[in-house]
PDB file of N, CA and C in Angstrom:
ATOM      1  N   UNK A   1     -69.386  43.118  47.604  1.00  0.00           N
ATOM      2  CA  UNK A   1     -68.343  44.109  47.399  1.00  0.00           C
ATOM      3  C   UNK A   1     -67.166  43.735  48.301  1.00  0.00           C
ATOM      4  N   UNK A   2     -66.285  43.715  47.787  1.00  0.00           N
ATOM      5  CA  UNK A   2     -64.937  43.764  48.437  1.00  0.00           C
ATOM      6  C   UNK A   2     -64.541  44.861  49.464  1.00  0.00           C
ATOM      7  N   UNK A   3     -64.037  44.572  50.741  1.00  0.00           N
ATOM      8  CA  UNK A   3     -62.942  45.587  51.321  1.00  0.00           C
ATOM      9  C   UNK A   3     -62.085  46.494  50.273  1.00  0.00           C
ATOM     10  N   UNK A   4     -61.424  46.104  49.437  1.00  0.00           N
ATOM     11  CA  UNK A   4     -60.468  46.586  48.537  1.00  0.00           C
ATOM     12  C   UNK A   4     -61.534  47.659  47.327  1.00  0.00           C
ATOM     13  N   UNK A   5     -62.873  47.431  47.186  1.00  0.00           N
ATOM     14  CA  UNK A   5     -63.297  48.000  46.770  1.00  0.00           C
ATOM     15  C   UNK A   5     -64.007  48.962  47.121  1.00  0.00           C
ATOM     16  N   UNK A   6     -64.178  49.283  48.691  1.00  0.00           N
ATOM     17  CA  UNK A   6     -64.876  50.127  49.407  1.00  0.00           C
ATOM     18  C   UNK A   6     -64.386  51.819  49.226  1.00  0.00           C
ATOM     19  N   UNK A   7     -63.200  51.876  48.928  1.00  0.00           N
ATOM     20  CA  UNK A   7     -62.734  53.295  48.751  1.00  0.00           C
ATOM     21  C   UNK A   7     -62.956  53.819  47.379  1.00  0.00           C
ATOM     22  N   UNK A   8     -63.102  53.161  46.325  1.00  0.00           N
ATOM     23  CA  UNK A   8     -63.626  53.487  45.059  1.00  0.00           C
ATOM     24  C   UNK A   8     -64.793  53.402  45.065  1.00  0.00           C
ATOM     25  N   UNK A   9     -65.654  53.211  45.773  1.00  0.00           N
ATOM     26  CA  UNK A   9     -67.292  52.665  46.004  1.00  0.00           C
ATOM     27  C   UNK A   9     -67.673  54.282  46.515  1.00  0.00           C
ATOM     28  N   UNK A  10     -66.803  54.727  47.686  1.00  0.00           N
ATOM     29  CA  UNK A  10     -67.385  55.611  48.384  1.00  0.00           C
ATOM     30  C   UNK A  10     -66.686  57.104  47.422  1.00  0.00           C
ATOM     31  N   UNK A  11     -66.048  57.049  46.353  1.00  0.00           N
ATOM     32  CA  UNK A  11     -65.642  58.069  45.882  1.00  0.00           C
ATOM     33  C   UNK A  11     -67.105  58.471  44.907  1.00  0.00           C
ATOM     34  N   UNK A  12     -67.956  58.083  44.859  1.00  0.00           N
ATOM     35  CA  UNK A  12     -69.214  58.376  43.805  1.00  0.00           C
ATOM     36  C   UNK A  12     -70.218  58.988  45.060  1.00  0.00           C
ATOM     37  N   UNK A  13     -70.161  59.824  46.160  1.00  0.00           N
ATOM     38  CA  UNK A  13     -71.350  59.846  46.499  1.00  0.00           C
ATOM     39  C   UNK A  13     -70.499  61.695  47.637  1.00  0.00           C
ATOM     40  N   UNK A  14     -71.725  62.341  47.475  1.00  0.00           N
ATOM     41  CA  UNK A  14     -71.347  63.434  47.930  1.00  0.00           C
ATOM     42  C   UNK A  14     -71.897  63.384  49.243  1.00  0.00           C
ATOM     43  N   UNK A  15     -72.643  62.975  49.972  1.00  0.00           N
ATOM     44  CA  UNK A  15     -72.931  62.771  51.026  1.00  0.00           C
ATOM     45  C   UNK A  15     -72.488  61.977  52.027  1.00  0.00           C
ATOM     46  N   UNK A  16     -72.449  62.133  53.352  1.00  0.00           N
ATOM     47  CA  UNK A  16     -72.505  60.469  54.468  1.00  0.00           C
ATOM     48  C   UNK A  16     -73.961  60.041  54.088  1.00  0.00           C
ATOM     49  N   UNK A  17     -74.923  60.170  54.160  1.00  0.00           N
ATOM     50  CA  UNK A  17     -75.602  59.428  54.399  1.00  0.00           C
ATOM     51  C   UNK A  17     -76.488  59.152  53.089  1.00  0.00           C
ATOM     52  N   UNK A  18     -76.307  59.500  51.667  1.00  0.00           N
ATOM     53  CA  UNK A  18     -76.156  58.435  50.834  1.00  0.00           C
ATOM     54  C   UNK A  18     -75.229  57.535  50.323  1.00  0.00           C
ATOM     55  N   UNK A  19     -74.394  58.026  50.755  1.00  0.00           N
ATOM     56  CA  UNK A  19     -73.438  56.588  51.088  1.00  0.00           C
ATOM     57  C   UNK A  19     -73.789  55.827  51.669  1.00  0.00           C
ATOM     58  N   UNK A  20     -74.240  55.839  53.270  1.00  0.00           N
ATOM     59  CA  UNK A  20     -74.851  54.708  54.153  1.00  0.00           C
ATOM     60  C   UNK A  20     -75.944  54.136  53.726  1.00  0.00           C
ATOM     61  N   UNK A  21     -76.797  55.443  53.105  1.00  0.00           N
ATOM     62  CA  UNK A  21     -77.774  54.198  52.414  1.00  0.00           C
ATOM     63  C   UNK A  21     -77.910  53.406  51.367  1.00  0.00           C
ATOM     64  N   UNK A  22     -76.724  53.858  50.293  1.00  0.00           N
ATOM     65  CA  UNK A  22     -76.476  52.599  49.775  1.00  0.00           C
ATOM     66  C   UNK A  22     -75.449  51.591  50.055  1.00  0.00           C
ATOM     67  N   UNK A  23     -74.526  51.715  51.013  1.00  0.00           N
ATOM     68  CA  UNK A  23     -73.998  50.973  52.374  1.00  0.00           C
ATOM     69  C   UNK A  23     -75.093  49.621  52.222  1.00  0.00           C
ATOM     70  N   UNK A  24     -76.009  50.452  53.096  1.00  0.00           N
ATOM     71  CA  UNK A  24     -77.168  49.338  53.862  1.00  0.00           C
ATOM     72  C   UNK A  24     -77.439  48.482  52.765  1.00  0.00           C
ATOM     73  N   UNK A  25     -77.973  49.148  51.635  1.00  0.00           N
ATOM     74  CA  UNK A  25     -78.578  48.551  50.586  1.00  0.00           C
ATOM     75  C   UNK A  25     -77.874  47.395  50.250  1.00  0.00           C
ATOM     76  N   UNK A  26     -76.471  47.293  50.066  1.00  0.00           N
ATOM     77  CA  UNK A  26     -75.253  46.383  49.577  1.00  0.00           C
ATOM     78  C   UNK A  26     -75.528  45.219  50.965  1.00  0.00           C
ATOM     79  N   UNK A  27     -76.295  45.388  51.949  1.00  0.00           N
ATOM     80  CA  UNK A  27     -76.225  44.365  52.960  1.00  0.00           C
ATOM     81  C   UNK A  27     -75.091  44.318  54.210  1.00  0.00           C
ATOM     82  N   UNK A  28     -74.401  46.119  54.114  1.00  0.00           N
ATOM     83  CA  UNK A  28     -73.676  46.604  55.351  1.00  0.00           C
ATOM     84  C   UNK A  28     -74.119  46.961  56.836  1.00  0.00           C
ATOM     85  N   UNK A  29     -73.764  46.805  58.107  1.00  0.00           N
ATOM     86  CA  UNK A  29     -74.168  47.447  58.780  1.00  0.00           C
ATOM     87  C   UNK A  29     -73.088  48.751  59.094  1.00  0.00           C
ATOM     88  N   UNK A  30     -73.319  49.638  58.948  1.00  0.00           N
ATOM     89  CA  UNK A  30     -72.948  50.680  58.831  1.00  0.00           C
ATOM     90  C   UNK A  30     -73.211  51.928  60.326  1.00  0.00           C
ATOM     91  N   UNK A  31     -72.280  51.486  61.553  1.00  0.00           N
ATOM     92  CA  UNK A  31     -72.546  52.229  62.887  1.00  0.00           C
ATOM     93  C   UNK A  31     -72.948  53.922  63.049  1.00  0.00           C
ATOM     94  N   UNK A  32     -73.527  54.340  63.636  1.00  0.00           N
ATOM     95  CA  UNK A  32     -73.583  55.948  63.267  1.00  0.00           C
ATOM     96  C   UNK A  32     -72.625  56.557  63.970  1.00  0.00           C
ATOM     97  N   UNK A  33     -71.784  55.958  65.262  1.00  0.00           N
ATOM     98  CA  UNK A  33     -70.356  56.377  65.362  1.00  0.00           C
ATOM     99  C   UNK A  33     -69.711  57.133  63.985  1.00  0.00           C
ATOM    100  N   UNK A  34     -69.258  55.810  62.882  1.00  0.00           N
ATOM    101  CA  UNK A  34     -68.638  55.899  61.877  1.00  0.00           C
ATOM    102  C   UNK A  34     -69.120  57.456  61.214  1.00  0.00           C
ATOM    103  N   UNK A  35     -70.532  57.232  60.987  1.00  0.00           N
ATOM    104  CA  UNK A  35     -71.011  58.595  60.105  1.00  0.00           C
ATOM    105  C   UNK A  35     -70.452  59.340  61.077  1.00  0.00           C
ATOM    106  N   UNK A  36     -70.838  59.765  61.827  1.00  0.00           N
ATOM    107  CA  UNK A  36     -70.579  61.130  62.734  1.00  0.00           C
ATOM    108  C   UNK A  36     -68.885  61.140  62.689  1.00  0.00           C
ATOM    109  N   UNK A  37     -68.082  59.956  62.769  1.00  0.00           N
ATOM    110  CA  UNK A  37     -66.758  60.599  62.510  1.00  0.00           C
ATOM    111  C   UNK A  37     -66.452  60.739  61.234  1.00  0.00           C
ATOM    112  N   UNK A  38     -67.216  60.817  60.176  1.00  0.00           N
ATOM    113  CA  UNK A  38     -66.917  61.467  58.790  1.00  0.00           C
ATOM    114  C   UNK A  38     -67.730  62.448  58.539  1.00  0.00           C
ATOM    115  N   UNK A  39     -68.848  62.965  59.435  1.00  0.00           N
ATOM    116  CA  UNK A  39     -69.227  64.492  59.284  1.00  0.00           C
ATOM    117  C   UNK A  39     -68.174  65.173  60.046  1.00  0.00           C
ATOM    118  N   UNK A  40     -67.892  64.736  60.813  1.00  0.00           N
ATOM    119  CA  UNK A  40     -66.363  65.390  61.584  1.00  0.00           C
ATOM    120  C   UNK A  40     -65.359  66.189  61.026  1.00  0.00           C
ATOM    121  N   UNK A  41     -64.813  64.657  60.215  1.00  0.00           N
ATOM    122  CA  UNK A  41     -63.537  65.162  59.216  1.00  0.00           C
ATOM    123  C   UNK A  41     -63.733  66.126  58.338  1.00  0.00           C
ATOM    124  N   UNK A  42     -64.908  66.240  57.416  1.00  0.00           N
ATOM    125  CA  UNK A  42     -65.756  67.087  56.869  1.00  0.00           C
ATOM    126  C   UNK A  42     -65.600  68.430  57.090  1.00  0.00           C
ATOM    127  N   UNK A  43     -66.206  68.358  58.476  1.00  0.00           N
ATOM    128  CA  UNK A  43     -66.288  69.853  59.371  1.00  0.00           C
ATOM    129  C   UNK A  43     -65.191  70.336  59.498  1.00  0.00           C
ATOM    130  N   UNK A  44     -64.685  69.402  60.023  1.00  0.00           N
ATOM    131  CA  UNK A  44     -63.170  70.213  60.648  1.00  0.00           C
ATOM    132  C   UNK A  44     -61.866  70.411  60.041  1.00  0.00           C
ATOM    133  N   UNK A  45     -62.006  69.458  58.879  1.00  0.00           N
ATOM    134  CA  UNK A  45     -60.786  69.487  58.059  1.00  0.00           C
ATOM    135  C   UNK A  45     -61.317  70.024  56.575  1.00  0.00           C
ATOM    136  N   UNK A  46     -62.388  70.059  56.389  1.00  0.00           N
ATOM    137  CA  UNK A  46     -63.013  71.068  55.111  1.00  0.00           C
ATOM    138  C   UNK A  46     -63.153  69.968  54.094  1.00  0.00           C
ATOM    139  N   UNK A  47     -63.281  68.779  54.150  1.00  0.00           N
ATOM    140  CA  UNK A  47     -63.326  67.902  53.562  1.00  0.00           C
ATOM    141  C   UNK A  47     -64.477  67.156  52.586  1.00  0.00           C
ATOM    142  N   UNK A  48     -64.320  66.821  51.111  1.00  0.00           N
ATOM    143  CA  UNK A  48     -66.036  66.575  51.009  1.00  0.00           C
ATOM    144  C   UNK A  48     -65.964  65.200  51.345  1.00  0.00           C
ATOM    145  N   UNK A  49     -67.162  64.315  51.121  1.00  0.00           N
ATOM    146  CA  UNK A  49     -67.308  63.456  51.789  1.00  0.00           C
ATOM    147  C   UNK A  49     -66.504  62.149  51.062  1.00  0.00           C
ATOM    148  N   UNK A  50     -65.845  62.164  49.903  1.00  0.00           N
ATOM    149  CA  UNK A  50     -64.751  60.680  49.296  1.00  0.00           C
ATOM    150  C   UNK A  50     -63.553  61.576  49.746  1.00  0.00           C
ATOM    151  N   UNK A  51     -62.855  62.717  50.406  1.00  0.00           N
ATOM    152  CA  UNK A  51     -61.972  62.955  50.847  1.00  0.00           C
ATOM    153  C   UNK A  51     -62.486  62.656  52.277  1.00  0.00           C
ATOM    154  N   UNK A  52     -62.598  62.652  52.616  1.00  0.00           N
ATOM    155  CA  UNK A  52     -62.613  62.252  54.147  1.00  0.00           C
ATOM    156  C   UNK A  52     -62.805  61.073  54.589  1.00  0.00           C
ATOM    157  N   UNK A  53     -64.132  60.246  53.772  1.00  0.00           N
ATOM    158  CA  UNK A  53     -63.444  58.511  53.432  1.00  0.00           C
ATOM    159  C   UNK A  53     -62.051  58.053  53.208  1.00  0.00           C
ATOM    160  N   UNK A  54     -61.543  58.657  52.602  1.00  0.00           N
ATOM    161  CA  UNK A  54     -59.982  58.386  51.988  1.00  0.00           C
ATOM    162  C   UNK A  54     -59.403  58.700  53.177  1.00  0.00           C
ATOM    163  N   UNK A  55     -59.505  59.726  53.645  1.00  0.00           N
ATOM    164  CA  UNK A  55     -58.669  59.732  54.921  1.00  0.00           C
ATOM    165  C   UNK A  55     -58.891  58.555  56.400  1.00  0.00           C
ATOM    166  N   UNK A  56     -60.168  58.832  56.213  1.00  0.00           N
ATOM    167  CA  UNK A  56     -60.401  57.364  57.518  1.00  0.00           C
ATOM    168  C   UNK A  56     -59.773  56.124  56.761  1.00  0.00           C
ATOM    169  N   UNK A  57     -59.857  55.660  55.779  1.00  0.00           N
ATOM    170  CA  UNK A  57     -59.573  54.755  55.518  1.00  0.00           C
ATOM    171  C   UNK A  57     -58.136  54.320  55.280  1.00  0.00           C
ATOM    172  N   UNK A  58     -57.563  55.217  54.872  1.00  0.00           N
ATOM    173  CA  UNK A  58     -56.054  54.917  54.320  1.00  0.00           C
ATOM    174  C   UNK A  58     -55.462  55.415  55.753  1.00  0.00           C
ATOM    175  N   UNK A  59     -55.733  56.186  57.031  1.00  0.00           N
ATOM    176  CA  UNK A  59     -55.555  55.887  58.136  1.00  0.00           C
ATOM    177  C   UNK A  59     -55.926  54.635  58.899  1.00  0.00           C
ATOM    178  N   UNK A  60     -56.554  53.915  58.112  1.00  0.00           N
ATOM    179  CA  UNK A  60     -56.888  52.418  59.068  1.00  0.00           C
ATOM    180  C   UNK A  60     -58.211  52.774  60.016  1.00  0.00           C
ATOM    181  N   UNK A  61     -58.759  53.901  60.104  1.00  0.00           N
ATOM    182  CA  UNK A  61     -59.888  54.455  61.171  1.00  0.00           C
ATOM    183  C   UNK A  61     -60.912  53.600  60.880  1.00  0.00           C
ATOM    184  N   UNK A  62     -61.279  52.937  59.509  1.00  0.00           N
ATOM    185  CA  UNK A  62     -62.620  52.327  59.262  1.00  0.00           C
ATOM    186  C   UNK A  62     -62.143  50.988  59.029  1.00  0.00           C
ATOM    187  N   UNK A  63     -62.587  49.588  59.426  1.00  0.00           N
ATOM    188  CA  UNK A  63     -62.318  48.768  59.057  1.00  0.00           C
ATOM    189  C   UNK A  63     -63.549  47.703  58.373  1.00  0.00           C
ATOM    190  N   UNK A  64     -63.065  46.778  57.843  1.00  0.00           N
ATOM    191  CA  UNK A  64     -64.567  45.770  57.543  1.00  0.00           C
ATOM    192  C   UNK A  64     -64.202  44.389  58.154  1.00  0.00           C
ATOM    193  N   UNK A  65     -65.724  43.846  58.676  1.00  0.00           N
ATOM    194  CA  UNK A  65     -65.514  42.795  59.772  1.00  0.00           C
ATOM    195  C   UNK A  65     -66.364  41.784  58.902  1.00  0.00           C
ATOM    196  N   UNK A  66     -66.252  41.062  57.965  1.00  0.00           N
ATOM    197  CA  UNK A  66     -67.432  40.258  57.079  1.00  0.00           C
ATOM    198  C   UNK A  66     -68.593  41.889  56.506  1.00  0.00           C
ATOM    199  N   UNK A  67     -69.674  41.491  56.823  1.00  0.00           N
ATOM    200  CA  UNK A  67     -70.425  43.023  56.217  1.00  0.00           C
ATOM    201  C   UNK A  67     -70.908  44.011  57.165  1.00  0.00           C
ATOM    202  N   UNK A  68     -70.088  44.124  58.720  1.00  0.00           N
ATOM    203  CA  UNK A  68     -70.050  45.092  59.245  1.00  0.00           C
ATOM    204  C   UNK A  68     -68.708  46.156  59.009  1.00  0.00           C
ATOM    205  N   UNK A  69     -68.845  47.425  59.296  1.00  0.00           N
ATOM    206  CA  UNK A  69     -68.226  48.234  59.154  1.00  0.00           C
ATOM    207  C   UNK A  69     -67.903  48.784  60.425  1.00  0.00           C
ATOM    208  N   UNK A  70     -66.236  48.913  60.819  1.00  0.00           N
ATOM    209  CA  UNK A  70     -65.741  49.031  62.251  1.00  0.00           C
ATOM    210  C   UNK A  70     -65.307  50.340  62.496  1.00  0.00           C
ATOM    211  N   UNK A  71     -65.591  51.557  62.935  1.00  0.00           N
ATOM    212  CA  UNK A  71     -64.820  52.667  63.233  1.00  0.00           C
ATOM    213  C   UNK A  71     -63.919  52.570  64.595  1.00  0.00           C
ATOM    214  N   UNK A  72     -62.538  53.202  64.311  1.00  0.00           N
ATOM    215  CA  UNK A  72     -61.626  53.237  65.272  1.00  0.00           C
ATOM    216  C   UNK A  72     -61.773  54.811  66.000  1.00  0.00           C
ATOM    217  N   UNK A  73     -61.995  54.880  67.530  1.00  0.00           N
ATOM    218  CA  UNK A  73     -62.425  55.821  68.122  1.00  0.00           C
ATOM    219  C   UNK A  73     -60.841  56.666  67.845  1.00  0.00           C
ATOM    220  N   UNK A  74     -59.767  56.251  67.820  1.00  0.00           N
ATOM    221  CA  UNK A  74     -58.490  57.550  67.885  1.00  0.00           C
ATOM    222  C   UNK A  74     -58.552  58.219  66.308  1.00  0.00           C
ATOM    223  N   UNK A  75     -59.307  57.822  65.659  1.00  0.00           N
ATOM    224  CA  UNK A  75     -59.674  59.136  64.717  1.00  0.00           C
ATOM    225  C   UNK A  75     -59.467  60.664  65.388  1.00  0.00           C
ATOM    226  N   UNK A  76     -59.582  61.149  66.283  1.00  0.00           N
ATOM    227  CA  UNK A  76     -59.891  62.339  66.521  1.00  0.00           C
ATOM    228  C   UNK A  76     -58.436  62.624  66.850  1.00  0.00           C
ATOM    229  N   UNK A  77     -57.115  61.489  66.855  1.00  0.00           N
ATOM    230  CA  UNK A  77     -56.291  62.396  66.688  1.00  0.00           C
ATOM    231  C   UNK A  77     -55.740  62.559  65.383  1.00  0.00           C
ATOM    232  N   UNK A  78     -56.199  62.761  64.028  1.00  0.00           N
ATOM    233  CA  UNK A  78     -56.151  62.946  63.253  1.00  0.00           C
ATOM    234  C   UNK A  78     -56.573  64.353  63.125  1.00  0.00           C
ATOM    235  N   UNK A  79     -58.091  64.728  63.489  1.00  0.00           N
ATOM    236  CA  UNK A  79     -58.066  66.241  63.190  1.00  0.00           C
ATOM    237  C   UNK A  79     -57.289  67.178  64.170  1.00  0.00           C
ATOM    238  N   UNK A  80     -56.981  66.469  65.446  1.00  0.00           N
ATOM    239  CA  UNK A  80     -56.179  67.196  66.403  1.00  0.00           C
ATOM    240  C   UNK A  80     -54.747  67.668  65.899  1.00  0.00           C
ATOM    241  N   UNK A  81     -54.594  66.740  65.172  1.00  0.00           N
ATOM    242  CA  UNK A  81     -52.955  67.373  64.290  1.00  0.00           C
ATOM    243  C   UNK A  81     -53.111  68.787  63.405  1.00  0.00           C
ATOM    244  N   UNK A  82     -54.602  68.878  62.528  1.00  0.00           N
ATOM    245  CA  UNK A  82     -55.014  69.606  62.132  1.00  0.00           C
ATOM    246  C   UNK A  82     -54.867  69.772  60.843  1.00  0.00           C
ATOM    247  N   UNK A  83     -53.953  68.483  60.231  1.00  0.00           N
ATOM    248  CA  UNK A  83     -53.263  68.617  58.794  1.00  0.00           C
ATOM    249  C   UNK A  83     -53.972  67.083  58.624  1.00  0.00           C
ATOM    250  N   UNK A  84     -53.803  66.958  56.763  1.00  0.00           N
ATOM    251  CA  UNK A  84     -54.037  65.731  56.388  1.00  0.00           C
ATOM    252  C   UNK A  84     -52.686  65.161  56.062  1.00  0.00           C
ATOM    253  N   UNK A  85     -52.859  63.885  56.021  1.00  0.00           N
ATOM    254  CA  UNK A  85     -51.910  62.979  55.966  1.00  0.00           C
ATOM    255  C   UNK A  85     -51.137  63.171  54.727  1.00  0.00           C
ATOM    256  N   UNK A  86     -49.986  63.020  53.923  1.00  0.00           N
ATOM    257  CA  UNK A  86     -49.031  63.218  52.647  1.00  0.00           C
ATOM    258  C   UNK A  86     -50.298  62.103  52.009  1.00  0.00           C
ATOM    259  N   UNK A  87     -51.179  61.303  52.346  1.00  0.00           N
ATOM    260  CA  UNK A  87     -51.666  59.930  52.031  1.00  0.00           C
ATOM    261  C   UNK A  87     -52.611  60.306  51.439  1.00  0.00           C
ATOM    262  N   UNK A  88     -53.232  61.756  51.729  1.00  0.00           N
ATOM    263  CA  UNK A  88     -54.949  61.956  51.594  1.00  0.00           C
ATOM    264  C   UNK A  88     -54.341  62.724  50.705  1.00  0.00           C
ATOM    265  N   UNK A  89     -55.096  63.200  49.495  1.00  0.00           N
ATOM    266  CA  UNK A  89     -55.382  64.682  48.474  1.00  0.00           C
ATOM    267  C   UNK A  89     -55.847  65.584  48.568  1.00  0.00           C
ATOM    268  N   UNK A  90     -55.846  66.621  48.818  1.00  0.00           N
ATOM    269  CA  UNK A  90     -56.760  67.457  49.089  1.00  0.00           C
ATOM    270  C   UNK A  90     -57.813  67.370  48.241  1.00  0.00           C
ATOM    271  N   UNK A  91     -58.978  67.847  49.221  1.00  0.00           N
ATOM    272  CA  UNK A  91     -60.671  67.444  48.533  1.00  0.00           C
ATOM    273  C   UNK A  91     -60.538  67.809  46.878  1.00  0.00           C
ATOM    274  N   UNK A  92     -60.222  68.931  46.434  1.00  0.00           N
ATOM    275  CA  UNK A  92     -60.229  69.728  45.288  1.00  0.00           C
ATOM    276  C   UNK A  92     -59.533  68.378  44.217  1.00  0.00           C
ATOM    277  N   UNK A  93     -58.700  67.089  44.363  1.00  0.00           N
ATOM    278  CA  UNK A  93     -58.165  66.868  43.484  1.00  0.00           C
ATOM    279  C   UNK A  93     -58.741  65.550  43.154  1.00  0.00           C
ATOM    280  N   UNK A  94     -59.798  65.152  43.841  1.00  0.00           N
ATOM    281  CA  UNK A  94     -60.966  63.999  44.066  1.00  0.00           C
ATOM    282  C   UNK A  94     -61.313  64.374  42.188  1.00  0.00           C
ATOM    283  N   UNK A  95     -61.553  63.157  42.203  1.00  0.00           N
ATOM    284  CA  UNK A  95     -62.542  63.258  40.971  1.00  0.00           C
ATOM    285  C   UNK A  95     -63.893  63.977  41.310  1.00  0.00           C
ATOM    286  N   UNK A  96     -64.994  64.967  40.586  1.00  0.00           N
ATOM    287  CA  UNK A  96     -66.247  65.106  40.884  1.00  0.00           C
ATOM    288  C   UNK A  96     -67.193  63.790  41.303  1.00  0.00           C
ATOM    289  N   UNK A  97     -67.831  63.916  42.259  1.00  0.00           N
ATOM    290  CA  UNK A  97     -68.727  62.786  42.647  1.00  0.00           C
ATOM    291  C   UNK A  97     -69.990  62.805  41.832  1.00  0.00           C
ATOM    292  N   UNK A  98     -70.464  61.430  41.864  1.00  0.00           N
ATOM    293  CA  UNK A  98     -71.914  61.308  40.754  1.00  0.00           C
ATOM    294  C   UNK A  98     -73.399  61.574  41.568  1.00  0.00           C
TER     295      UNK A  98
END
């Protein structure tokens, strides 16, 4: 799987952690930093879980290193602003997840 394809990958799954496990499955290592800062966004910004991917990601917060997966710790000033980015959609306009 492609980098470029990771944000359409993670729009099919309502959970973090079936995402991670089919993450793993694809041959990712996938940090539990990362999860815990997307139950975060979740929590705190009301987010389901391909909106809050979208937001780490199109913020640059998650990166890919070959088939590890990199979380950037200044995520948290993202929910500290308390708003989502003009970049993110609000959860409601996500396609339904499978």
């Amino acid at each position: 799987m492609d980098a470029k394809d990771l944000l359409w990958f993670s729009s099919g799954f309502r959970t973090v952690e079936a995402w991670r496990d089919a993450m793993c499955a694809h041959g990712y290592r996938v940090p539990v930093h990362l999860c815990h800062g997307l139950h975060e966004a979740m929590q705190y910004l009301d987010l389901t879980f391909p909106a809050a991917f979208r937001l780490l990601w199109v913020n640059r917060k998650i990166f890919v290193n070959g088939r590890v997966l990199v979380y950037d710790f200044s995520v948290s000033d993202l929910w500290a602003a308390g708003k989502r980015p003009a970049s993110t959609p609000p959860a409601g306009s996500l396609p339904p997840a499978h």
